[in-house]
C-alpha atoms as a PDB file:
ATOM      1  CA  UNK A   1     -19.446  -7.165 -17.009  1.00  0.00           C
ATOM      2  CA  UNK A   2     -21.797  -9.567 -16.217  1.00  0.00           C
ATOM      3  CA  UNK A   3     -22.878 -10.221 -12.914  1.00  0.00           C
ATOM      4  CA  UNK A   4     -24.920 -13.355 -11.373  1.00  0.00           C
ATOM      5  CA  UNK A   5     -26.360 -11.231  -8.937  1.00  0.00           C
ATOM      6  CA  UNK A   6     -27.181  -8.183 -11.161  1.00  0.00           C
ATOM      7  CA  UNK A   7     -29.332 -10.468 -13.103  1.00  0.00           C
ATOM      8  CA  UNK A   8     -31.166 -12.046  -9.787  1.00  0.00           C
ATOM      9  CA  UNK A   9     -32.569  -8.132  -9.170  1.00  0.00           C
ATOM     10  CA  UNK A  10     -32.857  -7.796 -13.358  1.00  0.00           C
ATOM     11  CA  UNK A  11     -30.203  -4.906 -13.423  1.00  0.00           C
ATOM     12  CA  UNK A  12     -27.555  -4.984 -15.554  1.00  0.00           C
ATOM     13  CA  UNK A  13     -24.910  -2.418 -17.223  1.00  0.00           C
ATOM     14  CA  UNK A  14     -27.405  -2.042 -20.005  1.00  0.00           C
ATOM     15  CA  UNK A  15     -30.593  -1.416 -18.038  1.00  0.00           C
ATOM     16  CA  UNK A  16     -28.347   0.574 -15.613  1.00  0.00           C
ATOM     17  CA  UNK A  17     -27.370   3.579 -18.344  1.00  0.00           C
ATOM     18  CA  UNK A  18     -30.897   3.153 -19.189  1.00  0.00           C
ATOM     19  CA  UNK A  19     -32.208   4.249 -15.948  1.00  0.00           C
ATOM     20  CA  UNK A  20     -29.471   6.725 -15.579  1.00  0.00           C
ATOM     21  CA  UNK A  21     -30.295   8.472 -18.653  1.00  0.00           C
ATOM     22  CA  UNK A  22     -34.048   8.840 -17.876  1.00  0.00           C
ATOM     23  CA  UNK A  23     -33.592   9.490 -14.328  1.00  0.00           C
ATOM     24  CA  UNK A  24     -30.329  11.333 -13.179  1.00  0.00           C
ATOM     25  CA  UNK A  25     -31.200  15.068 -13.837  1.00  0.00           C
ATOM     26  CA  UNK A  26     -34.764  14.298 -11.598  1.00  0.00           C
ATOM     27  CA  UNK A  27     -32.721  13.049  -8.935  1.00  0.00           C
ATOM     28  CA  UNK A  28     -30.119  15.415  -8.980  1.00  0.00           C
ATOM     29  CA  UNK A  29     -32.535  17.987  -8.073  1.00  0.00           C
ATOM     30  CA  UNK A  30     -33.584  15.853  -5.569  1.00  0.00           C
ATOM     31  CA  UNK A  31     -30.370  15.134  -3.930  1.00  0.00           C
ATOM     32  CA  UNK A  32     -27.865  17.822  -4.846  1.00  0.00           C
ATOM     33  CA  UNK A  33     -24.854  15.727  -3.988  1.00  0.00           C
ATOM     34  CA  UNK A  34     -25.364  13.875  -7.023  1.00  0.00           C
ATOM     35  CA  UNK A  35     -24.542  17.086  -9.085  1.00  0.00           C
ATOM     36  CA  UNK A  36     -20.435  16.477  -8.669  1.00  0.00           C
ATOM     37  CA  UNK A  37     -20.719  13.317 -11.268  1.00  0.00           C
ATOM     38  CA  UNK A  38     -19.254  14.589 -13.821  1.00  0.00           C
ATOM     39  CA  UNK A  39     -20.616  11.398 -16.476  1.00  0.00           C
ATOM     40  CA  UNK A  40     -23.131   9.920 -14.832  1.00  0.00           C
ATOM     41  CA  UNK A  41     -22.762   7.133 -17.910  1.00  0.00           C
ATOM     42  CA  UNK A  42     -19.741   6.656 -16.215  1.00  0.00           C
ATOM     43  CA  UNK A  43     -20.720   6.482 -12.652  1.00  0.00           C
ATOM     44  CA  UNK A  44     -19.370   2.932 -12.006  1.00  0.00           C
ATOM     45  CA  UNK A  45     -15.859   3.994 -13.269  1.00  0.00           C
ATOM     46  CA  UNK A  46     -16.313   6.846 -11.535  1.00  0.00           C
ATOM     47  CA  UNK A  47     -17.142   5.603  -8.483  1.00  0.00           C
ATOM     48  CA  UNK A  48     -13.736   3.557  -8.268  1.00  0.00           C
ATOM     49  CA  UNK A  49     -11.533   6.356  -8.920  1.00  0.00           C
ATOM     50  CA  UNK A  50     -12.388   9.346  -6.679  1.00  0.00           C
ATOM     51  CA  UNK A  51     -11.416   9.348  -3.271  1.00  0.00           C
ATOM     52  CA  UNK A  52     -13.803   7.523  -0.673  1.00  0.00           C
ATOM     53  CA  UNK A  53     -15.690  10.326   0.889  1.00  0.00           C
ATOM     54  CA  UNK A  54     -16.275  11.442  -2.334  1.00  0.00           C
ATOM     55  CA  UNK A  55     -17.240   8.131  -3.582  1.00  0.00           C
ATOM     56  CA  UNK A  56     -19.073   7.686  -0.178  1.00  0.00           C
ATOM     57  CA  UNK A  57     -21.115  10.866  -0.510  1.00  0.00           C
ATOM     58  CA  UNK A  58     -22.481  10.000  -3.915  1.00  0.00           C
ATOM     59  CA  UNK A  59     -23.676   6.333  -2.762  1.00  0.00           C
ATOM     60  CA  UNK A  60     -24.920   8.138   0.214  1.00  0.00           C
ATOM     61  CA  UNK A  61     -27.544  10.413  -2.257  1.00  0.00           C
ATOM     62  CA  UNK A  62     -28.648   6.921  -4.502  1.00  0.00           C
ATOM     63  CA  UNK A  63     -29.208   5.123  -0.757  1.00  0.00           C
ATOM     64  CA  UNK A  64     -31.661   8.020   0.313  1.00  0.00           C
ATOM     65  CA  UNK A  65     -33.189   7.743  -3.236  1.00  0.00           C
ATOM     66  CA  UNK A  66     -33.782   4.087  -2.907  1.00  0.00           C
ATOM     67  CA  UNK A  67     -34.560   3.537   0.637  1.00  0.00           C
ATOM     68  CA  UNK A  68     -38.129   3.313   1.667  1.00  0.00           C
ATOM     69  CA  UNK A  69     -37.346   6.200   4.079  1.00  0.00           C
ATOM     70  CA  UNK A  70     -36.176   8.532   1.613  1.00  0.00           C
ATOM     71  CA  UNK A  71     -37.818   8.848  -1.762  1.00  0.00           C
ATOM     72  CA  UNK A  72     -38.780   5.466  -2.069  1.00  0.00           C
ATOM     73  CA  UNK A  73     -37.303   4.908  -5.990  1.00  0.00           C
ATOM     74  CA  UNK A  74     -37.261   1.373  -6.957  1.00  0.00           C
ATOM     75  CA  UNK A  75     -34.831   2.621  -9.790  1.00  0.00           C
ATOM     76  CA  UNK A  76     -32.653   4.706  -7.422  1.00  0.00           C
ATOM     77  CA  UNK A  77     -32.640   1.012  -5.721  1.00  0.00           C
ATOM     78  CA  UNK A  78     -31.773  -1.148  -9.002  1.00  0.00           C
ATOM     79  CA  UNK A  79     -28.983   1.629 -10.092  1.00  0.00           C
ATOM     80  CA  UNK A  80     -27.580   1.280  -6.368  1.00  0.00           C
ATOM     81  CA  UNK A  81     -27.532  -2.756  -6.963  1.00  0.00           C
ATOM     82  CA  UNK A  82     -25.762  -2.237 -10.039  1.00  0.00           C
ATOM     83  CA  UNK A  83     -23.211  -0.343  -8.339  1.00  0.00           C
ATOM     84  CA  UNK A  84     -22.489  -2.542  -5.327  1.00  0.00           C
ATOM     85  CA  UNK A  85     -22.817  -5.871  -7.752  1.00  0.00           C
ATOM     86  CA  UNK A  86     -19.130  -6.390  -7.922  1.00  0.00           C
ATOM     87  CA  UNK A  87     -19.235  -6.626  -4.377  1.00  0.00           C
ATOM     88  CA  UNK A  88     -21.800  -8.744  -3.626  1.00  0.00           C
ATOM     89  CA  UNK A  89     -20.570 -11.110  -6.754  1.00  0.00           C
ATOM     90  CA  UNK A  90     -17.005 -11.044  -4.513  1.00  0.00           C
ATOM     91  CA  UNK A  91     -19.358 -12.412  -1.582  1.00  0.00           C
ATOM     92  CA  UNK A  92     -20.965 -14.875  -3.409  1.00  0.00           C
ATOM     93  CA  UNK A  93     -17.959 -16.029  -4.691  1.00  0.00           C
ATOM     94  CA  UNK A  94     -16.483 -16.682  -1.164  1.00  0.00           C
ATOM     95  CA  UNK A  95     -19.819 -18.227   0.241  1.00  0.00           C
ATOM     96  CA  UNK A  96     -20.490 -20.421  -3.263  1.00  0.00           C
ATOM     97  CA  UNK A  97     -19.453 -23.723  -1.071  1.00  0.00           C
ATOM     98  CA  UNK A  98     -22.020 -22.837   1.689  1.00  0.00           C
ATOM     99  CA  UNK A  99     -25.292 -24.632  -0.415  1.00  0.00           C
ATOM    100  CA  UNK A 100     -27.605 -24.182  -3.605  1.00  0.00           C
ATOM    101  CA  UNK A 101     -28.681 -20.982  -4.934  1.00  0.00           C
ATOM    102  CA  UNK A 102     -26.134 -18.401  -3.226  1.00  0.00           C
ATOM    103  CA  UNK A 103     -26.796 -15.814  -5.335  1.00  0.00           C
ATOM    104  CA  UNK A 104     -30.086 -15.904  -5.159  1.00  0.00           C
ATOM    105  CA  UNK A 105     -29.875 -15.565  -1.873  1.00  0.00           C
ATOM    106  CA  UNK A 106     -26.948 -12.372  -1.724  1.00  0.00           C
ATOM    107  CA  UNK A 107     -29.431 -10.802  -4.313  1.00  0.00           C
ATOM    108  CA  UNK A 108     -32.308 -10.707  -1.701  1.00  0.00           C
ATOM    109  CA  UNK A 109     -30.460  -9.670   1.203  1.00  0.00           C
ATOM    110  CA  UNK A 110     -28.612  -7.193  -1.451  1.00  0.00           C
ATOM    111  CA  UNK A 111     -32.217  -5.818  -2.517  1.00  0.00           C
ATOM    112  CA  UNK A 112     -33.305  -5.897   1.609  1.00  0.00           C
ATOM    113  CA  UNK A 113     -30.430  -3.902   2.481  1.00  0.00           C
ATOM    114  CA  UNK A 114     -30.818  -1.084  -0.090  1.00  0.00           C
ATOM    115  CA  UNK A 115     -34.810  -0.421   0.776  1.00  0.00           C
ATOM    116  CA  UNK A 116     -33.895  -0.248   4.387  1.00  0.00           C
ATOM    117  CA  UNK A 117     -30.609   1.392   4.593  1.00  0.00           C
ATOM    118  CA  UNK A 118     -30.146   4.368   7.334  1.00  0.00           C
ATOM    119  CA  UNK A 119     -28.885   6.824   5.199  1.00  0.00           C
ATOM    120  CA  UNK A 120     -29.808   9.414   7.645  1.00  0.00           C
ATOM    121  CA  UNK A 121     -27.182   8.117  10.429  1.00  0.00           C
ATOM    122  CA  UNK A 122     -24.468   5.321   8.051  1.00  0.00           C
ATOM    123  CA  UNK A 123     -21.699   6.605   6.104  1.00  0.00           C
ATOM    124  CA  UNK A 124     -19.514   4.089   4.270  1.00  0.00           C
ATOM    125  CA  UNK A 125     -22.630   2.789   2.356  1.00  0.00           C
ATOM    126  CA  UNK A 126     -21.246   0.020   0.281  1.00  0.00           C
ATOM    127  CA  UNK A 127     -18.990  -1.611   3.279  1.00  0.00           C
ATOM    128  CA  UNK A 128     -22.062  -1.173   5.410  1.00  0.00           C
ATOM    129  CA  UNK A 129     -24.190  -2.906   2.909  1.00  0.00           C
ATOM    130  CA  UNK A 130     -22.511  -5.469   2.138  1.00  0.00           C
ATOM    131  CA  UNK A 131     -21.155  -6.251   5.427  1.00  0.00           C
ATOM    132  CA  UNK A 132     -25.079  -6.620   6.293  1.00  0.00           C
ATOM    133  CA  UNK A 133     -25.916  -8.923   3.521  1.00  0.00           C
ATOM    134  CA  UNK A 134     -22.970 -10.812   4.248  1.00  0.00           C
ATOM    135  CA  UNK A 135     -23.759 -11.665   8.095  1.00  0.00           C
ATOM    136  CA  UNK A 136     -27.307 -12.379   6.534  1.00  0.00           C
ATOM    137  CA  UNK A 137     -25.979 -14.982   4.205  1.00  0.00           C
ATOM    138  CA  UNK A 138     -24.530 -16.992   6.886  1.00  0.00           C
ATOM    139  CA  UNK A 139     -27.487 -16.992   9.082  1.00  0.00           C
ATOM    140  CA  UNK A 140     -29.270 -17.871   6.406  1.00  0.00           C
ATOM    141  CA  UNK A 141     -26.520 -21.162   5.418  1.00  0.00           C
ATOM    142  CA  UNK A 142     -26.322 -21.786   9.263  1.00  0.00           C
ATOM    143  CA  UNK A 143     -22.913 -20.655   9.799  1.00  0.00           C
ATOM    144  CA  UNK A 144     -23.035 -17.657  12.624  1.00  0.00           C
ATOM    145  CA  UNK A 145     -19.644 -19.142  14.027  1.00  0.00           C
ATOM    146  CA  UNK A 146     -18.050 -17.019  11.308  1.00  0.00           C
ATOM    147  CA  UNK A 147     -20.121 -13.499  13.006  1.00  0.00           C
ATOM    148  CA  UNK A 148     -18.088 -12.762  16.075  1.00  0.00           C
ATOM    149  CA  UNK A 149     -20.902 -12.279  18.755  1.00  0.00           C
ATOM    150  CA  UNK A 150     -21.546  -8.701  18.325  1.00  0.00           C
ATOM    151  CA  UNK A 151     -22.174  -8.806  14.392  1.00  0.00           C
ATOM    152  CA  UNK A 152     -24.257 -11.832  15.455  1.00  0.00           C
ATOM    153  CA  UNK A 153     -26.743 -10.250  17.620  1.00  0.00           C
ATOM    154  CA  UNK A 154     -27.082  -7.634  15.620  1.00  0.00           C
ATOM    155  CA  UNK A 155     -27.491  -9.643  12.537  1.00  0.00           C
ATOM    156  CA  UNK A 156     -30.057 -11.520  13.837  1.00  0.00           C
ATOM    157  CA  UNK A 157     -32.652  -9.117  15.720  1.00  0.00           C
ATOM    158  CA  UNK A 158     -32.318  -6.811  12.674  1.00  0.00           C
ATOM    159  CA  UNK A 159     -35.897  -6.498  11.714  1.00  0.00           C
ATOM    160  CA  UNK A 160     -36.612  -6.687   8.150  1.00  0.00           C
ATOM    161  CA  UNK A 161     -39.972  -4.444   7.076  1.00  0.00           C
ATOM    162  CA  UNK A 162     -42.673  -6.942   5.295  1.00  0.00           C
ATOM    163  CA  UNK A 163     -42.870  -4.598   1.985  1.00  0.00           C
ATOM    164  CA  UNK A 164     -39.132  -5.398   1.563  1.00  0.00           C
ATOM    165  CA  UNK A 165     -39.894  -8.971   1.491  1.00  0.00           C
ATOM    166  CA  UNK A 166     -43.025  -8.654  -0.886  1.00  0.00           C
ATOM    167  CA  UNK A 167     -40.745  -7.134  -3.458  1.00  0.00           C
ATOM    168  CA  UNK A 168     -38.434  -9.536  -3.230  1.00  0.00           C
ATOM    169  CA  UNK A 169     -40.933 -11.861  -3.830  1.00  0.00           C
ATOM    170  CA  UNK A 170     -42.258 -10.062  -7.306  1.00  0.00           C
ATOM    171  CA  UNK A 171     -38.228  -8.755  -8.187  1.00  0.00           C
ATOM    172  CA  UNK A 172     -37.163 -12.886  -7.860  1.00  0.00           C
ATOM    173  CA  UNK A 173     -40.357 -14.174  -9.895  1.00  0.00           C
ATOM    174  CA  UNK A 174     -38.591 -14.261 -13.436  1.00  0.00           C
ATOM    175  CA  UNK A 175     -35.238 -14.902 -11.780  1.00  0.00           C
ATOM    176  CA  UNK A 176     -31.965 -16.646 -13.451  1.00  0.00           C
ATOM    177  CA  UNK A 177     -33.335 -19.774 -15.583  1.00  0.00           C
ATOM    178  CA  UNK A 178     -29.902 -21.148 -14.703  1.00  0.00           C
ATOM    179  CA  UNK A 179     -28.523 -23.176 -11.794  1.00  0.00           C
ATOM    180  CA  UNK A 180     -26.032 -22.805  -9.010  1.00  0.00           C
ATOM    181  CA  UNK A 181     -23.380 -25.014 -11.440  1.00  0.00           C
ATOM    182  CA  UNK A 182     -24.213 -22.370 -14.358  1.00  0.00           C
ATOM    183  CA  UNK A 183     -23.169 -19.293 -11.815  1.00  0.00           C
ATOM    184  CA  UNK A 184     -20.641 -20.800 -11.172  1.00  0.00           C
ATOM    185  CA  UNK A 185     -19.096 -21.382 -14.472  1.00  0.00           C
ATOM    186  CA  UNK A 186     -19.848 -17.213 -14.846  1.00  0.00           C
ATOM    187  CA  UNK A 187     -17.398 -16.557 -12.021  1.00  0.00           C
ATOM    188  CA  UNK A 188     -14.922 -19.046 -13.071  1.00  0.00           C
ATOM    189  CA  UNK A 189     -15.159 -17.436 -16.868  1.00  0.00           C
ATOM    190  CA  UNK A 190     -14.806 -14.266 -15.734  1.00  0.00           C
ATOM    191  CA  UNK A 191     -11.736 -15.096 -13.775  1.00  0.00           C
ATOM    192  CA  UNK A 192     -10.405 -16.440 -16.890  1.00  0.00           C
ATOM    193  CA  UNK A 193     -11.434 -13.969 -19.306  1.00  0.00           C
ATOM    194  CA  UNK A 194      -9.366 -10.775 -16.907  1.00  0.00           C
ATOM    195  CA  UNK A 195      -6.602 -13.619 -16.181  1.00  0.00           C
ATOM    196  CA  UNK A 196      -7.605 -13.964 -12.258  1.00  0.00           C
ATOM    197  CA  UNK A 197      -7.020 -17.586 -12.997  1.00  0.00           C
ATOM    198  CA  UNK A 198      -6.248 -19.812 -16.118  1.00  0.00           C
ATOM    199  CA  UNK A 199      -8.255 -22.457 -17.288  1.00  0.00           C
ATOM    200  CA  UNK A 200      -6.838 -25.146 -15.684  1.00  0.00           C
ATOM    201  CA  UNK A 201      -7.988 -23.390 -11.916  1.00  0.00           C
ATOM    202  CA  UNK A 202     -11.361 -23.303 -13.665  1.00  0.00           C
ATOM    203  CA  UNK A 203     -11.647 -27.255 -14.381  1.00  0.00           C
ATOM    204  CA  UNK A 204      -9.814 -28.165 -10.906  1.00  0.00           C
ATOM    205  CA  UNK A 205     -12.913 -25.827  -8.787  1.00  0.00           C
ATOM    206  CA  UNK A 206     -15.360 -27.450 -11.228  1.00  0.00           C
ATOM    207  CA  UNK A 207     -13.695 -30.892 -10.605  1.00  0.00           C
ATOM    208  CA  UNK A 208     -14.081 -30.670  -6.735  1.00  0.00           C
ATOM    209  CA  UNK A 209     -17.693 -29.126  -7.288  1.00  0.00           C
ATOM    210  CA  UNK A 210     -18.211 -32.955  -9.442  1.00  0.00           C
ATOM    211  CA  UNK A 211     -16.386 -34.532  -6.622  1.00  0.00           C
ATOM    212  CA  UNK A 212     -18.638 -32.906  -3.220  1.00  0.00           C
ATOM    213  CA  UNK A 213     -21.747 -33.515  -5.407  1.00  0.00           C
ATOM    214  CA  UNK A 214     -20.950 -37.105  -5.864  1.00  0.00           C
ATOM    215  CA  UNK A 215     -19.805 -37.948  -2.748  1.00  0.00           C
ATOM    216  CA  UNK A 216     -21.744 -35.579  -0.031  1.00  0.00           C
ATOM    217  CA  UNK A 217     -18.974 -34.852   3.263  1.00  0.00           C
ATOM    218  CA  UNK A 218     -20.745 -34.455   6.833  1.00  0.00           C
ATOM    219  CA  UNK A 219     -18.742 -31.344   8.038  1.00  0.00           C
ATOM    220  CA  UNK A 220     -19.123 -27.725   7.679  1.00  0.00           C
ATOM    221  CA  UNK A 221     -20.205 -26.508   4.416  1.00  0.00           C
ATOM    222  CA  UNK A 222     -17.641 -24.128   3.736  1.00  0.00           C
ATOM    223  CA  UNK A 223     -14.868 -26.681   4.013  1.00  0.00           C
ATOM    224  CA  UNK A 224     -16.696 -29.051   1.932  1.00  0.00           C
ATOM    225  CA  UNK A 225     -14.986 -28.135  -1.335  1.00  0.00           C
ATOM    226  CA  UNK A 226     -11.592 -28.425   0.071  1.00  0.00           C
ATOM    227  CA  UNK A 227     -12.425 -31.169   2.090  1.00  0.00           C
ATOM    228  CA  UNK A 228      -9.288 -34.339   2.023  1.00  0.00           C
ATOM    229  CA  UNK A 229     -11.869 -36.591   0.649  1.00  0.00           C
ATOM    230  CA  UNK A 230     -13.045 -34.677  -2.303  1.00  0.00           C
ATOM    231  CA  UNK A 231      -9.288 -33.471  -3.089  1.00  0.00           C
ATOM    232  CA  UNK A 232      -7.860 -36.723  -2.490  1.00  0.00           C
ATOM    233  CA  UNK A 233     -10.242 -38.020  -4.943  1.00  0.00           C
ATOM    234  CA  UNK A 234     -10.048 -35.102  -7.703  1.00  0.00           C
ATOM    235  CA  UNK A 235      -6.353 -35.485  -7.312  1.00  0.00           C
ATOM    236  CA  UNK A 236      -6.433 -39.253  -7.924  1.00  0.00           C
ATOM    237  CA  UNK A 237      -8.218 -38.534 -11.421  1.00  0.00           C
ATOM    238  CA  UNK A 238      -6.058 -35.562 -12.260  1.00  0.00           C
ATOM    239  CA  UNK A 239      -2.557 -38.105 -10.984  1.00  0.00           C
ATOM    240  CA  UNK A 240      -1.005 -35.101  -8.719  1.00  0.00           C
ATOM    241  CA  UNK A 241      -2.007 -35.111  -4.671  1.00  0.00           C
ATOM    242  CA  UNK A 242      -4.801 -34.297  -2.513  1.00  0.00           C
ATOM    243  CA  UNK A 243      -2.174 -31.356  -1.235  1.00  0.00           C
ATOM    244  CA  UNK A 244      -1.196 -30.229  -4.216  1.00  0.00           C
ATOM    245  CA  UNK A 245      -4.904 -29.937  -5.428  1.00  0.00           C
ATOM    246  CA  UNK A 246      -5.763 -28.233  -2.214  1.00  0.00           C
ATOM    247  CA  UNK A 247      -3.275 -25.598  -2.499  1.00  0.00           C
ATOM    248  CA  UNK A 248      -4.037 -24.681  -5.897  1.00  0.00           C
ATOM    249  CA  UNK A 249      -7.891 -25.058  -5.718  1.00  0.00           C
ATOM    250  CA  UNK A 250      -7.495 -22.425  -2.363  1.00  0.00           C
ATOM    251  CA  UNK A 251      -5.048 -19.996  -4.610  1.00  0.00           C
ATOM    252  CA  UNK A 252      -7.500 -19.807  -6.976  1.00  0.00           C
ATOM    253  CA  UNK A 253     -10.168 -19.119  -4.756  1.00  0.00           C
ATOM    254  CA  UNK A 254      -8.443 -16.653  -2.947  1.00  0.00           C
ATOM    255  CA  UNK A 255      -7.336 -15.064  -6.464  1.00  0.00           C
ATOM    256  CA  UNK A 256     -10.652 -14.785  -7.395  1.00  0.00           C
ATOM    257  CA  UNK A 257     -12.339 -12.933  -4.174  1.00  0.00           C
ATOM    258  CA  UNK A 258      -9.676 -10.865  -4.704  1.00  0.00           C
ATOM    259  CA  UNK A 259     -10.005  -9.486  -7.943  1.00  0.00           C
ATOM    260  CA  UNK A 260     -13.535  -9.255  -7.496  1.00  0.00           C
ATOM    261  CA  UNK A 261     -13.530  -7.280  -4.287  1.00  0.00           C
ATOM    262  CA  UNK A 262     -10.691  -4.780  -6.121  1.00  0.00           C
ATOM    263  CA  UNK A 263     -13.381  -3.466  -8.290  1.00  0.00           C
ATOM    264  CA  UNK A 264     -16.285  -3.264  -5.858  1.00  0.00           C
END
């Protein structure tokens, strides 16, 4: 599957198996929890299948191997990535509306939280993760009313170690040459290619993306897309009604955070 946020961190299915292959046995002996996989080829099937502690346990073993307080693997980090991408994609997915260049920005807080995750005390890695990145991204886009005030403070004195940054810095150099429009049209194709959404859903979001970036609305960023202007407009071209355009730009939307969360 390809995955806009896989390819910000340059991981992908491909290079995952890679590292897996060279890797795995050196890290089982490392971290002996590792050992109940019975394909590591298959780990991301796996992964999805097996109950959550046991699911939980193995993530658990690849966060010590790629945090900076464990053993410090930068591939133990990347195959970690790879593993959570569906997730994060989900997230970027609902967030896309919030500005330019969202999954650019998931796939450094993404990278951030894997180097510095407590594996020592946190179970429930991947929720924990990306529940992190997520109150991140709206700090980031300006939009801490969506943190209710605990997750807020704790979102924002988290301290994030220099090093971390510096390799996001290097990891981001040869990032996507494509823009925020062309991530886009990977979610929307994906949606279409498992049937999340036809293709109809697909040229309505990328009609009311046309219709925000032509005329700009002064109001919160994640209502812009479904703002009454921009799907009052839209509808006008299309000859059906701002409401009708709302409702099925917000199915859609919902249909496709969905999906992508299910196989996180």
């Amino acid at each position: 599957m390809a995955s806009g946020v896989g390819r910000s961190l340059g991981i992908s299915e491909e290079r995952c198996a890679e590292l897996i292959a060279a890797r795995w046995d050196g890290w089982v002996a490392l971290v002996p929890a590792l050992a109940c996989v019975p394909d590591p080829q298959s780990l991301e099937a796996w992964l999805r299948e097996v109950p959550r502690p046991e699911s939980d346990e193995v993530l658990r073993g690849l966060a010590e191997l790629a945090s900076e307080s464990g053993r410090d693997d930068r591939d133990a980090a990347l195959v970690l990535a790879w593993m959570l991408h569906a997730g994060a994609d989900a997230l970027v997915v609902r967030v896309f509306d919030l500005g330019t260049d969202t999954y650019h920005h998931v796939a450094a807080f993404l990278w951030i939280a894997i180097r510095t995750f407590d594996w020592r005390a946190k179970s429930r890695v991947a929720a924990n993760i990306l529940l992190w990145v997520r109150q991140q991204v709206l700090l980031e886009f300006d939009e801490p009313g969506q943190l209710d005030n605990h997750n807020r403070v704790r979102a924002a004195t988290a301290p994030v170690p220099p090093q971390s940054l510096q390799e996001i810095d290097a990891s981001l150099t040869d990032l996507l040459d494509t823009t925020s429009r062309d991530c886009l049209d990977e979610v929307l194709a994906w949606g279409c290619e498992h049937q999340v959404i036809d293709d109809r859903d697909r040229r309505l979001l990328l009609a009311l993306v046309e219709a925000v970036d032509a005329h700009p609305v002064v109001q919160r960023a994640s209502t812009a897309l479904l703002s009454r202007g921009g799907t009052e407009l839209v509808g006008q071209w299309w000859g059906i009604s701002g409401r009708t355009v709302r409702r099925s730009a917000r199915g859609a939307i919902d249909a496709l955070a969905a999906a992508l969360g299910q196989v996180a």
